[in-house]
Protein backbone atom coordinates (compact mmCIF):
# COMPACT_ATOMS: atom_id res chain seq x y z
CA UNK A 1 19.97 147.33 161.33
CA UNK A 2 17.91 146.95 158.30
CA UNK A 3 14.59 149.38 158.26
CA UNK A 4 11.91 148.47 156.21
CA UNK A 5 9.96 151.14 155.06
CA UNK A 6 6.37 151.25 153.59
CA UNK A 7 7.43 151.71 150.13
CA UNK A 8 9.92 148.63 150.38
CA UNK A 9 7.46 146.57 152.11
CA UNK A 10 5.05 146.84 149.18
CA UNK A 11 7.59 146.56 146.78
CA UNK A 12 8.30 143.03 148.14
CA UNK A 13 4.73 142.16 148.69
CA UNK A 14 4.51 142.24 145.11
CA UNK A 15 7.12 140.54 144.09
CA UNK A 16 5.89 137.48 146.38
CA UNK A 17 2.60 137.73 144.58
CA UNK A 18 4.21 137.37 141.62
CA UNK A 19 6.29 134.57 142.03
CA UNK A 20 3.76 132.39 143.53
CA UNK A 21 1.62 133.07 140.20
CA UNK A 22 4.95 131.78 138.25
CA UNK A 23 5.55 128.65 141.01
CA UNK A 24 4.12 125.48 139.85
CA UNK A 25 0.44 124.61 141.72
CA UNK A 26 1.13 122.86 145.20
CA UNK A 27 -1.75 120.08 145.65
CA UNK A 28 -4.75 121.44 148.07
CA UNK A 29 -4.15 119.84 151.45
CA UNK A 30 -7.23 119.86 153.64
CA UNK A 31 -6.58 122.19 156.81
CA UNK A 32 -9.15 119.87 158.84
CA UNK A 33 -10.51 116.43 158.38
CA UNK A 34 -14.72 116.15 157.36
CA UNK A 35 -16.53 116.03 160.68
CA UNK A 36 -18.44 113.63 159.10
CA UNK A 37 -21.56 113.27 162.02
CA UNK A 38 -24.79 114.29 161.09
CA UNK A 39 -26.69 117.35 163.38
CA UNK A 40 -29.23 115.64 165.02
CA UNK A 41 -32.51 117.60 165.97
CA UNK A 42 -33.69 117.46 169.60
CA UNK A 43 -36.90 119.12 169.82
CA UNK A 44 -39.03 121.80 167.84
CA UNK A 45 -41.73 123.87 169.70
CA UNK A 46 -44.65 126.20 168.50
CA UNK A 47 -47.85 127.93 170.29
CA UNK A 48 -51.38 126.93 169.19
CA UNK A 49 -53.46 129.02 170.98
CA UNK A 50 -52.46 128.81 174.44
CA UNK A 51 -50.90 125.54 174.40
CA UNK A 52 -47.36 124.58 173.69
CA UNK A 53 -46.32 122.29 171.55
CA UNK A 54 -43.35 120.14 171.51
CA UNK A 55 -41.68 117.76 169.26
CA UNK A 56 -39.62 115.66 170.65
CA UNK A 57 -37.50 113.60 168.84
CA UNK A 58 -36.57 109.73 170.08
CA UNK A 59 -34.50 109.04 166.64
CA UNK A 60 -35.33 107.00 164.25
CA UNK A 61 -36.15 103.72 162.82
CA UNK A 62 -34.98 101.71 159.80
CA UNK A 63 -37.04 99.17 157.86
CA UNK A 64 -37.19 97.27 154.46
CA UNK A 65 -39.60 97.88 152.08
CA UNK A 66 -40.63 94.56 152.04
CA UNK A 67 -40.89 94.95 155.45
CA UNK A 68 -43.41 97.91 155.58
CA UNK A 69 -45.21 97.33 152.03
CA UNK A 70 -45.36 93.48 151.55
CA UNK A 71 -46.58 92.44 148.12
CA UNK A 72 -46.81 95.92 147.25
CA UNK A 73 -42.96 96.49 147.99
CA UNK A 74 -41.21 96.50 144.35
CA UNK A 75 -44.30 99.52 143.93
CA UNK A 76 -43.58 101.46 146.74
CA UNK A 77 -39.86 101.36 145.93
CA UNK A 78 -40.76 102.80 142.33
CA UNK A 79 -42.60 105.32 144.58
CA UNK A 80 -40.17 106.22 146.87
CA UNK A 81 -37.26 106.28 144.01
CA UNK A 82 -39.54 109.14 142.27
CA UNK A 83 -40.25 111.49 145.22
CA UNK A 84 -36.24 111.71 145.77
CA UNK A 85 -36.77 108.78 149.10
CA UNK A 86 -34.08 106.35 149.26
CA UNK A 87 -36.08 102.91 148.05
CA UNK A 88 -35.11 100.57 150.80
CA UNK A 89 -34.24 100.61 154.12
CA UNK A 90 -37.34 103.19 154.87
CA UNK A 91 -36.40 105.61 157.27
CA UNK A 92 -39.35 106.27 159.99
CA UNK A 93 -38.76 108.95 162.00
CA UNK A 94 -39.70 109.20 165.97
CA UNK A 95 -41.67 112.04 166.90
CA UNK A 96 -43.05 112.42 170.32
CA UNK A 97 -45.50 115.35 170.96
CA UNK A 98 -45.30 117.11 174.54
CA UNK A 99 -48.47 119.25 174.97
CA UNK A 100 -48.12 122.12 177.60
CA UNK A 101 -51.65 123.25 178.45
CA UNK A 102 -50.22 125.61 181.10
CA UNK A 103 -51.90 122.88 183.97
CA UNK A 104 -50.76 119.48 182.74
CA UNK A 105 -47.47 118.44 180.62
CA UNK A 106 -49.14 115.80 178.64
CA UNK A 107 -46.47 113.43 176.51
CA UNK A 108 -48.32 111.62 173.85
CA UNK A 109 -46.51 108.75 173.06
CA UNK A 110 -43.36 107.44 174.42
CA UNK A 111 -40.61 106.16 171.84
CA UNK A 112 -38.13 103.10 171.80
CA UNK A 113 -36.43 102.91 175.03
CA UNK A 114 -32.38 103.21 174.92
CA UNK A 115 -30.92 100.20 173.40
CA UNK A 116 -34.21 98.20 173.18
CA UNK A 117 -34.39 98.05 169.20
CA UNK A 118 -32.64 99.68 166.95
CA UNK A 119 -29.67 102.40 167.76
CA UNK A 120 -30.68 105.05 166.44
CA UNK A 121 -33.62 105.26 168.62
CA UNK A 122 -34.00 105.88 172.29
CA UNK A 123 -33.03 109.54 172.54
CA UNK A 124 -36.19 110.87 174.49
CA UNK A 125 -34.62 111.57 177.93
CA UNK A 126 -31.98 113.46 176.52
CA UNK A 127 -34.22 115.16 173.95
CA UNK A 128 -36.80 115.96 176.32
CA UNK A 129 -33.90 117.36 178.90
CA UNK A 130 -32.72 119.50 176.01
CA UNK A 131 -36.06 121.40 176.02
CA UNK A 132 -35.96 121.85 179.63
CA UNK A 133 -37.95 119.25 181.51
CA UNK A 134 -36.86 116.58 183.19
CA UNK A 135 -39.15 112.95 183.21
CA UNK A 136 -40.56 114.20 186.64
CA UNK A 137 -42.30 116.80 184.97
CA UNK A 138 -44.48 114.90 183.01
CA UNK A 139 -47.93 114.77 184.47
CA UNK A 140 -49.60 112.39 181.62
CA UNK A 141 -48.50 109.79 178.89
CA UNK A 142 -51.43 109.06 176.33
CA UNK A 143 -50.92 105.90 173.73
CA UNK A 144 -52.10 106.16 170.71
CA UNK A 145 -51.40 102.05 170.88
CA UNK A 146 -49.01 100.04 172.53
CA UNK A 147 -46.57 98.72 169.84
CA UNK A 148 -43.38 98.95 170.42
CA UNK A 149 -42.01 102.56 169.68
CA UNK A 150 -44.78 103.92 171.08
CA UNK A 151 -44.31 101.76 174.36
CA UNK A 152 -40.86 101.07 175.45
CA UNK A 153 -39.60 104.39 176.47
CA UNK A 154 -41.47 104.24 179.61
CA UNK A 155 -39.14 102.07 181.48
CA UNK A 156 -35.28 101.11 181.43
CA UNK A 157 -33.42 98.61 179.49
CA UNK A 158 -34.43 95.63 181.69
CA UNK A 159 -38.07 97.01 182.09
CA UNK A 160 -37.92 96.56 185.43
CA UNK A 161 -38.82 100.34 186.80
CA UNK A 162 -40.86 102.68 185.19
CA UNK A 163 -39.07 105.75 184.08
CA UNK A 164 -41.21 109.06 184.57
CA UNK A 165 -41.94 108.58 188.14
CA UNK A 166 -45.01 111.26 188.75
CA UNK A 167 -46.84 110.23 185.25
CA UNK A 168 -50.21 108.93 184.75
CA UNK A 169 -50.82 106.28 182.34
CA UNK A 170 -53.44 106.44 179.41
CA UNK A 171 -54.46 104.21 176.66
CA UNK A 172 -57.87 103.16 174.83
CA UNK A 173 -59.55 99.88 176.62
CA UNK A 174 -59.85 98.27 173.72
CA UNK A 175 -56.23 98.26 173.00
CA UNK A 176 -54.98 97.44 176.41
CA UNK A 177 -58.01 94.07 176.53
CA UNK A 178 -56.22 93.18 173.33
CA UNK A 179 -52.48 93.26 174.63
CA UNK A 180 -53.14 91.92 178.11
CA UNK A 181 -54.81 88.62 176.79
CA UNK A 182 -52.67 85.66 177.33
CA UNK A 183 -53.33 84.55 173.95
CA UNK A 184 -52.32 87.46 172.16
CA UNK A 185 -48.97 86.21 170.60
CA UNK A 186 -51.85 84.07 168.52
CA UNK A 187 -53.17 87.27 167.14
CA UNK A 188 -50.50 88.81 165.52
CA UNK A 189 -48.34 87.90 162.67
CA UNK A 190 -44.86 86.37 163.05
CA UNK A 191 -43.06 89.88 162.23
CA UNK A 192 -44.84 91.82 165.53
CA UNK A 193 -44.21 88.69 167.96
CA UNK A 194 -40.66 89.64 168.90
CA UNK A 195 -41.44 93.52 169.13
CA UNK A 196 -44.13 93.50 171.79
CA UNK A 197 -43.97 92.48 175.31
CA UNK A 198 -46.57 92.49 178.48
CA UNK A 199 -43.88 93.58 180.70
CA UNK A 200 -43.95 97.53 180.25
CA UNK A 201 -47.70 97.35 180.29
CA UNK A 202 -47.87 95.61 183.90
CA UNK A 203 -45.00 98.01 184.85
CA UNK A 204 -47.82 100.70 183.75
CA UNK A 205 -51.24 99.07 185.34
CA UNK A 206 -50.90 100.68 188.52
CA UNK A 207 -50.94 103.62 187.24
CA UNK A 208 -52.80 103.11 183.92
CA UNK A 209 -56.62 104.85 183.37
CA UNK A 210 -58.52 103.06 180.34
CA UNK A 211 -60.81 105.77 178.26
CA UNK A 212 -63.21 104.97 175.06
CA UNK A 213 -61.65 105.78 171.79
CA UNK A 214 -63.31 108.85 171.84
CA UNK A 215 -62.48 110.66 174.87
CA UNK A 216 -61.55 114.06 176.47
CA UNK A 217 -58.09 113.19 178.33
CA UNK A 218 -57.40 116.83 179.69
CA UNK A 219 -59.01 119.89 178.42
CA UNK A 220 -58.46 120.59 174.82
CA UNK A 221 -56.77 117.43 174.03
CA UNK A 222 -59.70 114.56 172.87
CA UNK A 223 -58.93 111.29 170.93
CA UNK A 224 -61.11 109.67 168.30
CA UNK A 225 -61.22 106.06 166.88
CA UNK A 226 -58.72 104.77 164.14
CA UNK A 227 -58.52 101.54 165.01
CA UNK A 228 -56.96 98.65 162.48
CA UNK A 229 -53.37 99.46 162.79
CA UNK A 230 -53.96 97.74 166.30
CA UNK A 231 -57.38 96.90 167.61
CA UNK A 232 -57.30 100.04 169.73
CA UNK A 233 -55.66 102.57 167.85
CA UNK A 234 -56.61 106.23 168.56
CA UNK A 235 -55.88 109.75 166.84
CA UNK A 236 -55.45 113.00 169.30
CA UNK A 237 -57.47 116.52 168.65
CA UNK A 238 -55.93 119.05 170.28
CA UNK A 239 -57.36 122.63 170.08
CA UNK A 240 -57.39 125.93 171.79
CA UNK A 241 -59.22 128.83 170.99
CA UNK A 242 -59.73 128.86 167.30
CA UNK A 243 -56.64 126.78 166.53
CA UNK A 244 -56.53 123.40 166.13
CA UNK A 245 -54.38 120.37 165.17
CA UNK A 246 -54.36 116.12 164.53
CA UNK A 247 -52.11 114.21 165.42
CA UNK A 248 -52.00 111.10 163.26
CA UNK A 249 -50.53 107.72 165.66
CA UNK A 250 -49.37 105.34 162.99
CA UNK A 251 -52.33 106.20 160.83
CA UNK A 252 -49.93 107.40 158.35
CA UNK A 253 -46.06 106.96 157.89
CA UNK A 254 -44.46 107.94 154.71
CA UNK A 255 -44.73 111.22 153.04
CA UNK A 256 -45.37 109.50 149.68
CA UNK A 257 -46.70 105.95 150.40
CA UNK A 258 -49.15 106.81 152.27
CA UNK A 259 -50.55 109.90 150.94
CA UNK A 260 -50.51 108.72 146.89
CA UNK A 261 -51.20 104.98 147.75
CA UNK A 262 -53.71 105.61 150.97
CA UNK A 263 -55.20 101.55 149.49
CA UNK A 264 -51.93 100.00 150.03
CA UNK A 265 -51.48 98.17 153.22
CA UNK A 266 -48.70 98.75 155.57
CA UNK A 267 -47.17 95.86 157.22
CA UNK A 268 -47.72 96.37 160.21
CA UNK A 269 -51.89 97.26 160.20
CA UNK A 270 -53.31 94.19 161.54
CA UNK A 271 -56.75 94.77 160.32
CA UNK A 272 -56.01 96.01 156.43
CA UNK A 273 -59.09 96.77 155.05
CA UNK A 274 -60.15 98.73 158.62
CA UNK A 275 -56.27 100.85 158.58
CA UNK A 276 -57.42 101.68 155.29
CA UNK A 277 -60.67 102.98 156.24
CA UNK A 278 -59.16 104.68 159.38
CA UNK A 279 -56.30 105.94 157.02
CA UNK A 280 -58.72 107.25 154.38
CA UNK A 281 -61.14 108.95 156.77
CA UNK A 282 -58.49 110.46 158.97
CA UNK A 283 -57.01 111.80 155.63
CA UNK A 284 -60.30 112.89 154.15
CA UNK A 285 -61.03 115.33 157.59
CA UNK A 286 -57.50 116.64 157.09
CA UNK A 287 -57.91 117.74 154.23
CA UNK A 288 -61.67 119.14 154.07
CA UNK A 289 -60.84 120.81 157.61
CA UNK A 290 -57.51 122.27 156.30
CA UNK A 291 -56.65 121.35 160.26
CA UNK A 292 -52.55 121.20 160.89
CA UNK A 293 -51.24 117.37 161.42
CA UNK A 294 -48.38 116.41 163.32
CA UNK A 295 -47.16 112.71 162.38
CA UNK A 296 -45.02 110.52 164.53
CA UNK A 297 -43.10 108.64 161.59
CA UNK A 298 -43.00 111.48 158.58
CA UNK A 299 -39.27 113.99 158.69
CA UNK A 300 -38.81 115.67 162.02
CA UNK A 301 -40.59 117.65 163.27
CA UNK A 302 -43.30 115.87 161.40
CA UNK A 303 -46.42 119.29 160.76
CA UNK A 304 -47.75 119.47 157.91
CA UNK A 305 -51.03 119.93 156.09
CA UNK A 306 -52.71 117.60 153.51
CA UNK A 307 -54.54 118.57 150.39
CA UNK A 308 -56.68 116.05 147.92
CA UNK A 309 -55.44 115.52 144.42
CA UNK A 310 -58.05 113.56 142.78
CA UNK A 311 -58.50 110.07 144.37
CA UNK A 312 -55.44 110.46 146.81
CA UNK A 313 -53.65 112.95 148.48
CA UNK A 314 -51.00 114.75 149.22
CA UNK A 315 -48.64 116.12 151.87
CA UNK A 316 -47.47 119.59 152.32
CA UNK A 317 -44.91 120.27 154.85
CA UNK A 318 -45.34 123.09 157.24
CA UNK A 319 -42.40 125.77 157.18
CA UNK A 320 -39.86 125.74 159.64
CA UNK A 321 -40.37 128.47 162.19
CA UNK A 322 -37.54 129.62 163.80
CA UNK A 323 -39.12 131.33 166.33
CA UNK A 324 -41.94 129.91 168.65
């Protein structure tokens, strides 16, 4: 029998080195395909003062330009194209806010619904399961209006049963008169009429409480006026202790659009010049506060802070923190 001893064994090792460095280069074949799927974030939580925060994601929306930006599309493209945004479709993303207050589980705003729009949104449930609570849990959902990806995630794909079975229902009483008239559909443009329907909201109005714009909802969580996106529109305060944060409803929904061009109207604000003002002031107390935001349609998880540069603004993204 052949024994190989150390000295042999390195004697050949060489040799193998060095013929492979003389053999001609074998093309590179890839030892596993490219996965190819993208990591998609569930939820993202953080303490502010005694409450806990979390972000929890539904997905996300897709729009044209044109579609969000009307005459003042080919601009916002330009816009988009210079802050490193792809130009057209817009991505908005879907950020719903859970707000732990250590007596209620309040979810402010409610996403998509599975299948009801577009794909790549309806992933509350499993979002919300992933951060350990289950739609029973949820004590309170607050509106900040009742379009449709704020709306539809209440109830299943037929809207025929509600879908958090223990949960309150809040919106402003302005927005809910507006919705609940029979003559609505001759309020709003051509472009809303096929994404709003009546039948989550009577699925809701047994269970729905109407507040003013400004309003205490549970302690430490108050919303304020912003109307002109919808006729009811409403911001959230939330604060505990000495911290504080805004969240901004649809007041705001691209991270360059509508901090650099606050003046341009969005397509879907169906009371321009009054979004603006609500979009301007809500911007202007953001930024002379220095008060966190939390935005349902900028990148996941959507904090941030916003600073004034000369007549418009700017948005500042709040660090990542990996632990809560």
């Amino acid at each position: 029998m052949l024994m190989l001893d150390r000295r042999m064994l390195l004697r050949a090792g060489s040799a193998a080195v060095g013929a492979a460095a003389l053999a001609p280069t074998a093309p590179a074949i890839a030892r596993a395909p490219q996965a190819g799927k993208q990591a998609q974030p569930s939820f993202y939580r953080f303490k502010l003062g005694t409450i806990e925060i979390t972000v929890v994601s539904d997905g996300t929306l897709a729009f044209p330009a044109e579609t969000l930006w009307g005459d003042r599309a080919e601009d916002a493209r330009g816009l988009l194209t210079s802050t490193f945004q792809p130009p057209s479709p817009v991505g908005l993303q879907i950020n719903t806010i859970l707000v732990n207050t250590g007596d209620k589980l309040v979810l402010i705003d409610a996403g998509c619904g599975v299948d009801k729009f577009q794909k790549t949104a309806g992933g509350l449930l499993g979002n919300l399961a992933a951060a350990g609570y289950a739609p029973g849990d949820i004590d309170m959902i607050l509106f900040t209006h009742l379009h449709f990806d704020h709306l539809w995630g209440i109830s299943d794909h037929e809207n025929a049963s509600l879908l958090f079975p223990s949960a309150e229902f809040v919106a402003n009483e302005a927005e809910v008169a507006f919705w609940s008239a029979p003559e609505w559909a001759n309020k709003v443009s051509p472009a809303l009429k096929p994404l709003v329907t009546q039948a989550n909201l009577k699925l809701a109005s047994p269970r729905l409480r109407l507040i003013k714009a400004a309003a205490e909802v549970v302690p430490g969580v108050t919303t304020f006026d912003t109307a002109g996106h919808t006729p009811g529109h409403i911001s959230v305060h939330i604060s505990s202790g000495s911290e504080e944060m805004l969240l901004t409803g649809d007041v705001v929904v691209n991270s360059a659009v509508s901090f650099l061009h606050p003046e341009w109207p969005f397509g879907f604000d169906m009371d321009v010049p009054l979004a603006t003002k609500s979009r301007m002031a809500f911007l202007d107390r953001a930024a002379a506060d220095k008060t966190l935001v939390g935005s349902y349609h900028l990148p996941f998880p959507g904090f941030g802070h916003v600073v004034r540069e000369g007549s418009a603004y700017r948005w500042l993204p709040a660090d990542w923190q990996w632990t809560s």
